[in-house]
C-alpha atoms as a PDB file:
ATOM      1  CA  UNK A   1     -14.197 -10.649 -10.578  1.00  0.00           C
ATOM      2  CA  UNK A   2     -15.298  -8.364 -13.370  1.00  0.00           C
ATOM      3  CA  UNK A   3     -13.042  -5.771 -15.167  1.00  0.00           C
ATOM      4  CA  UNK A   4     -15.081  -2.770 -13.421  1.00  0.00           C
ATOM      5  CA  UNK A   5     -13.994  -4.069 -10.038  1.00  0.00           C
ATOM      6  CA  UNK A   6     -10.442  -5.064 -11.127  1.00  0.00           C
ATOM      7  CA  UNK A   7     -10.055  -0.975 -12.574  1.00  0.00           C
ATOM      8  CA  UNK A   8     -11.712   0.074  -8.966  1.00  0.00           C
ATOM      9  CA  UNK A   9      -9.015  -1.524  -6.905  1.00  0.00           C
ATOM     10  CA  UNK A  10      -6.073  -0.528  -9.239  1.00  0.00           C
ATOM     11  CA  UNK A  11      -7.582   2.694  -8.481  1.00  0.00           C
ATOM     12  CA  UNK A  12      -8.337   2.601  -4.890  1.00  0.00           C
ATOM     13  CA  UNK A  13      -4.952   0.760  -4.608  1.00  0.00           C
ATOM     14  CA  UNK A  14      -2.974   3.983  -6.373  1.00  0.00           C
ATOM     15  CA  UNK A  15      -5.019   6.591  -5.037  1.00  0.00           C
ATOM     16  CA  UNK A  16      -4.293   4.546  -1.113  1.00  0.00           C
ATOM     17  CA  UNK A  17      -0.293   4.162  -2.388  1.00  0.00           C
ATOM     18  CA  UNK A  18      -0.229   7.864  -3.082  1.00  0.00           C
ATOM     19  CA  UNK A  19      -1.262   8.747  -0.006  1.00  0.00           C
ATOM     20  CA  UNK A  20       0.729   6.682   1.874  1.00  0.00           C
ATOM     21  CA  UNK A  21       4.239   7.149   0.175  1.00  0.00           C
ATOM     22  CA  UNK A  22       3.117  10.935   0.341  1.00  0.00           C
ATOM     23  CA  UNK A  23       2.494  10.430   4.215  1.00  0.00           C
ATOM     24  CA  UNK A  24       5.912   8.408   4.735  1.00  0.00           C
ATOM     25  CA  UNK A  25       7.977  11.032   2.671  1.00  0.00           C
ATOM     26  CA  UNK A  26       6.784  13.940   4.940  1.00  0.00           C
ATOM     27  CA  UNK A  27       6.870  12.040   8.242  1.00  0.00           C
ATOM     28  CA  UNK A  28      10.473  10.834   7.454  1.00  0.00           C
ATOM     29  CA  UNK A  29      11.375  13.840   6.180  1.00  0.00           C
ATOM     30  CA  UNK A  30      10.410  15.621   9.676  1.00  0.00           C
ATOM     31  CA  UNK A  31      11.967  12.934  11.618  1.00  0.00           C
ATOM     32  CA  UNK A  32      15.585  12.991  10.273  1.00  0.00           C
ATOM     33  CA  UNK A  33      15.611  10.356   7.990  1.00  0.00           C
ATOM     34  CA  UNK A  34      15.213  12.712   4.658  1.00  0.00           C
ATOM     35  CA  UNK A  35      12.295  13.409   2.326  1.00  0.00           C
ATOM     36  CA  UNK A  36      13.254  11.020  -0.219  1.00  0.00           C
ATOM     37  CA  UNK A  37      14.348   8.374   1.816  1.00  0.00           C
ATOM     38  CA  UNK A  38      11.232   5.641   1.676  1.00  0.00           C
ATOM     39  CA  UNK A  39      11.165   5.762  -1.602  1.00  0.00           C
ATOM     40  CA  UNK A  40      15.094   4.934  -1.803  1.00  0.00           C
ATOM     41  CA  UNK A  41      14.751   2.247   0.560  1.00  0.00           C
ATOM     42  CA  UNK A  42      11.891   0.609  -1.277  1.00  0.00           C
ATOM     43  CA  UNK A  43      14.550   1.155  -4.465  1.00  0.00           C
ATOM     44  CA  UNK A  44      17.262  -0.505  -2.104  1.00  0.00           C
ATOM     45  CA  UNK A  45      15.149  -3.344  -2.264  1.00  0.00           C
ATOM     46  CA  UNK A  46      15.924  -4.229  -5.623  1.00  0.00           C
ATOM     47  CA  UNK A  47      18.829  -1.719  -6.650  1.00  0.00           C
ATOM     48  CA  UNK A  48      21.381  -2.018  -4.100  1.00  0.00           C
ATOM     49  CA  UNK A  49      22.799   1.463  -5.966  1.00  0.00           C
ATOM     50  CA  UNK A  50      20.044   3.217  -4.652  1.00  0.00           C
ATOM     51  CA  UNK A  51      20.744   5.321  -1.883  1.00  0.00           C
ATOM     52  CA  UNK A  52      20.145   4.620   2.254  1.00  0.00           C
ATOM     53  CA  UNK A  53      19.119   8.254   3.268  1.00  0.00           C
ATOM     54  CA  UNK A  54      16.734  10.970   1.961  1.00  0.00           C
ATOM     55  CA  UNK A  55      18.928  12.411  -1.070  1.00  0.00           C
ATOM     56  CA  UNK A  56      17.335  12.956  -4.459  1.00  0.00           C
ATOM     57  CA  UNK A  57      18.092   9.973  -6.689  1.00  0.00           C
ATOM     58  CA  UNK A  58      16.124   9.782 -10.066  1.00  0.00           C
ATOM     59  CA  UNK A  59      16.543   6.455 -10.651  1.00  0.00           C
ATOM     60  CA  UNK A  60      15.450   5.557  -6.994  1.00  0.00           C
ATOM     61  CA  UNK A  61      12.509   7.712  -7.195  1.00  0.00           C
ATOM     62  CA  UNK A  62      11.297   5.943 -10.902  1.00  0.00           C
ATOM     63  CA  UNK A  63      12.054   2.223  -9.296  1.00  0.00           C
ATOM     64  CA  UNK A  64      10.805   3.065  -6.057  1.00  0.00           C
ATOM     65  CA  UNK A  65       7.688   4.185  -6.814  1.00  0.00           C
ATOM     66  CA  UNK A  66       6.883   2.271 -10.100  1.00  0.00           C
ATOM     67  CA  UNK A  67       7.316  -1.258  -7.312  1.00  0.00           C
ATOM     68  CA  UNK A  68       5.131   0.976  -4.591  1.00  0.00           C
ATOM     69  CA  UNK A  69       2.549   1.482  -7.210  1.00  0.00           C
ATOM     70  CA  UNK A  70       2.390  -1.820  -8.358  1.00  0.00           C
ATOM     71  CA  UNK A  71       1.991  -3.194  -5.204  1.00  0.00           C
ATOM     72  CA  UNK A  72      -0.415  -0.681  -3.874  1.00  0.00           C
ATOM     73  CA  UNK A  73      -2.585  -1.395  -7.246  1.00  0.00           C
ATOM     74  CA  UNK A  74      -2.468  -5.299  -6.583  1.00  0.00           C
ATOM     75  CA  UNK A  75      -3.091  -4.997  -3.121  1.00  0.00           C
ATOM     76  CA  UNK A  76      -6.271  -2.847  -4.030  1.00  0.00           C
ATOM     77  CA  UNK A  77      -6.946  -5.392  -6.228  1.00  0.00           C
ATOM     78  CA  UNK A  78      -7.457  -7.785  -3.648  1.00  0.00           C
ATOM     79  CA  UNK A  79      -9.249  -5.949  -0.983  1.00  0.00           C
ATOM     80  CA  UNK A  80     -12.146  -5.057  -3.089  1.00  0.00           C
ATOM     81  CA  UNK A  81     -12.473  -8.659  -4.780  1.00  0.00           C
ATOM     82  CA  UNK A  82     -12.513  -9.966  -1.169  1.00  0.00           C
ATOM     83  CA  UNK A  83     -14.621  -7.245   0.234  1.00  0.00           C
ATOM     84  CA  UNK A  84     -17.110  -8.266  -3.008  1.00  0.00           C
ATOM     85  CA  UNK A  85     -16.754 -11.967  -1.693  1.00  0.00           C
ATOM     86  CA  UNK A  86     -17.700 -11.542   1.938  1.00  0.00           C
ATOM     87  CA  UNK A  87     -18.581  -7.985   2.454  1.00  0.00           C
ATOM     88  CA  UNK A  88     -22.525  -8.187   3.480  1.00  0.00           C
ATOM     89  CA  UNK A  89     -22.686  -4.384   4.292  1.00  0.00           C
ATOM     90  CA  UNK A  90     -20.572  -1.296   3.955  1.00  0.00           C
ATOM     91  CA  UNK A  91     -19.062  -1.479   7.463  1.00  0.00           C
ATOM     92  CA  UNK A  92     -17.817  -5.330   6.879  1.00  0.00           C
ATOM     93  CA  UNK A  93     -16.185  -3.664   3.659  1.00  0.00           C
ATOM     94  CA  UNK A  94     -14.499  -0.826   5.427  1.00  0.00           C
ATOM     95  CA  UNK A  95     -12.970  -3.630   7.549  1.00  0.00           C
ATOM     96  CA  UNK A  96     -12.050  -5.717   5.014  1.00  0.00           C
ATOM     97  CA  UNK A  97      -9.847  -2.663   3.585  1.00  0.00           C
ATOM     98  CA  UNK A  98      -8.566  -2.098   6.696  1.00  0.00           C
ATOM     99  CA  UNK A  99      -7.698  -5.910   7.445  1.00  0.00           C
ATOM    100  CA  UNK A 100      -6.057  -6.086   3.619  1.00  0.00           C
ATOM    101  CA  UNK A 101      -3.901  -3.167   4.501  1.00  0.00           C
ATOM    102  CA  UNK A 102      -2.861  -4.328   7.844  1.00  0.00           C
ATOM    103  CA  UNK A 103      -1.920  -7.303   6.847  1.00  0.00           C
ATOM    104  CA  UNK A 104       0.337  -6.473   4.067  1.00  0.00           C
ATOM    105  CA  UNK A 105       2.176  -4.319   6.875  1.00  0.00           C
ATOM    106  CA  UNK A 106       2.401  -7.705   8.712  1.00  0.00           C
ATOM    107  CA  UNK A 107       3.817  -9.702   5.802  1.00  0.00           C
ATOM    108  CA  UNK A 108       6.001  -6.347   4.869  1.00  0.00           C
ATOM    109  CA  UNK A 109       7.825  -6.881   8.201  1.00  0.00           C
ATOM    110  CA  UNK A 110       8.495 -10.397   7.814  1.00  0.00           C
ATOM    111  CA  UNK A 111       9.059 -10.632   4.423  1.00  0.00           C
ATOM    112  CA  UNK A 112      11.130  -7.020   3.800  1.00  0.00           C
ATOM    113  CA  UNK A 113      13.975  -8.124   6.397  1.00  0.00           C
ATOM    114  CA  UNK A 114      14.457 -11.042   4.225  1.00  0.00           C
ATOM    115  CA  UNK A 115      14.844  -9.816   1.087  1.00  0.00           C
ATOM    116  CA  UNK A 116      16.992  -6.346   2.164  1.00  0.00           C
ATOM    117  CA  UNK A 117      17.395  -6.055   6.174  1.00  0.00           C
ATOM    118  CA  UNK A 118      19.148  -2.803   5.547  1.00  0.00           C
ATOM    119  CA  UNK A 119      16.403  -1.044   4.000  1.00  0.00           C
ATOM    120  CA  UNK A 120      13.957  -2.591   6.294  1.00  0.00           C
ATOM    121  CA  UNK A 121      16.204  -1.613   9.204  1.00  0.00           C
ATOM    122  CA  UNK A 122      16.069   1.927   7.580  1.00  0.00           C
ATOM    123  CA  UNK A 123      12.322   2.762   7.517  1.00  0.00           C
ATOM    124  CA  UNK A 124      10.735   4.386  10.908  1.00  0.00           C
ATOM    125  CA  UNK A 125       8.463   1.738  11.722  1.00  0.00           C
ATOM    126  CA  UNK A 126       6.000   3.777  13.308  1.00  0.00           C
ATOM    127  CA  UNK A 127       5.815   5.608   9.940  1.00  0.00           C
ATOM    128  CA  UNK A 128       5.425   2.329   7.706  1.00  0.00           C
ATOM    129  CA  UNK A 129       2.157   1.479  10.349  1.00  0.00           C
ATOM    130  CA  UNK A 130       0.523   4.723  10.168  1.00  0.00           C
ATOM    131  CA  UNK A 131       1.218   4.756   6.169  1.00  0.00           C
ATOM    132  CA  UNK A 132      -1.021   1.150   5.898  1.00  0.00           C
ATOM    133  CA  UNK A 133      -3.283   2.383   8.048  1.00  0.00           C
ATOM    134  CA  UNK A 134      -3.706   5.140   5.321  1.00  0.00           C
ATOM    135  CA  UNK A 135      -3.547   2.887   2.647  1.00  0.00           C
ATOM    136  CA  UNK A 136      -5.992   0.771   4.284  1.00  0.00           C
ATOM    137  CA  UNK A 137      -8.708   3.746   5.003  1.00  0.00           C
ATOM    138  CA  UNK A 138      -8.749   4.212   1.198  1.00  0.00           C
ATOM    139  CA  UNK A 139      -8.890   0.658   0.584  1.00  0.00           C
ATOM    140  CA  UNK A 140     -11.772   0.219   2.840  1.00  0.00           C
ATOM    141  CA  UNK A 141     -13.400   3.501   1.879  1.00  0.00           C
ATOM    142  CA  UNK A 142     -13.251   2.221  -1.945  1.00  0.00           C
ATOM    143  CA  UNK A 143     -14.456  -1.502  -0.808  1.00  0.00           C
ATOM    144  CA  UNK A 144     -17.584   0.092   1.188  1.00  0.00           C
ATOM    145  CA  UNK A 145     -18.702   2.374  -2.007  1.00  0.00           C
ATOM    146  CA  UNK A 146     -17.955  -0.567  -3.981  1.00  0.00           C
ATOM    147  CA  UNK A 147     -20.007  -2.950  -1.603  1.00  0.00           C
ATOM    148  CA  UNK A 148     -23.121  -0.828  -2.538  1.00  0.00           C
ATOM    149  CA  UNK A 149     -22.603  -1.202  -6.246  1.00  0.00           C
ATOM    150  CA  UNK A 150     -21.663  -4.898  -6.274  1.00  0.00           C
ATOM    151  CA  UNK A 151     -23.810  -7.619  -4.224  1.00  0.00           C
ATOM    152  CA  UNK A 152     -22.513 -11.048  -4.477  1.00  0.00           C
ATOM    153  CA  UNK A 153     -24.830 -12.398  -6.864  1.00  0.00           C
ATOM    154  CA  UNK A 154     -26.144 -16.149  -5.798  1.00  0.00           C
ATOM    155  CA  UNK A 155     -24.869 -18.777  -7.349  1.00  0.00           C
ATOM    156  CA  UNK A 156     -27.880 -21.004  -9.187  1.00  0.00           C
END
């Protein structure tokens, strides 16, 4: 994996993160739960100071999101070096991103409840799928365009 490719999934991974903590603080927001409350339950996580419901905390919003964007980045990351791997056209690469991002939702609910069941208990679930489906649109969008610029190369 070459730098270019590593700076593309950061990218797509951020750009896909944005979108989906974006997404998540609306939808929450309009469902009860508070604007600010996924990114205080994703502080929660590791801060068990930060706060359970959608008030403003800035501490919650500089932890939350700084471990949301590094896991969006590394996640990115991966989904283009396995899309350059595998991916044979840009469709295969759209699923790839798609398949990355779904499956860190599946390892999200298995692994969140174990680390901090109440803030996994606290975010809408329908919102956290829709939100990696986002994520993983980006991700797959990124791994397509990227598919065209970077064929697997034979090995010799």
């Amino acid at each position: 994996m070459d730098a270019s490719l590593i700076r593309k999934g950061a990218l797509a991974g951020m750009i896909g993160g944005a979108m989906m903590a974006m997404f998540s603080m609306v939808a929450m927001a309009a469902d009860g739960e508070g604007f600010w409350a996924p990114v205080n339950l994703i502080a929660h996580t590791i801060w068990d100071g930060a706060p359970l419901n959608g008030d403003f905390d800035f501490g919650a919003l500089a932890l939350g999101m700084g471990v949301h964007m590094m896991l969006s980045m590394m996640i990115g990351v991966m989904a283009l070096g396995v899309a350059q791997q595998f991916a044979t056209t840009s469709t295969v690469a759209l699923a790839i991103g798609m398949a990355v991002a779904l499956g860190a939702w599946v390892g999200q609910e298995v692994i969140w409840p174990e680390i901090d069941q109440v803030a996994a208990d606290g975010y809408t679930n329908w919102v956290l799928l829709v939100g990696h489906v986002i994520f993983g649109m980006v991700l797959g969008a990124a791994a397509a365009t990227s598919a065209n610029n970077h064929q697997p190369q034979p090995v010799t």
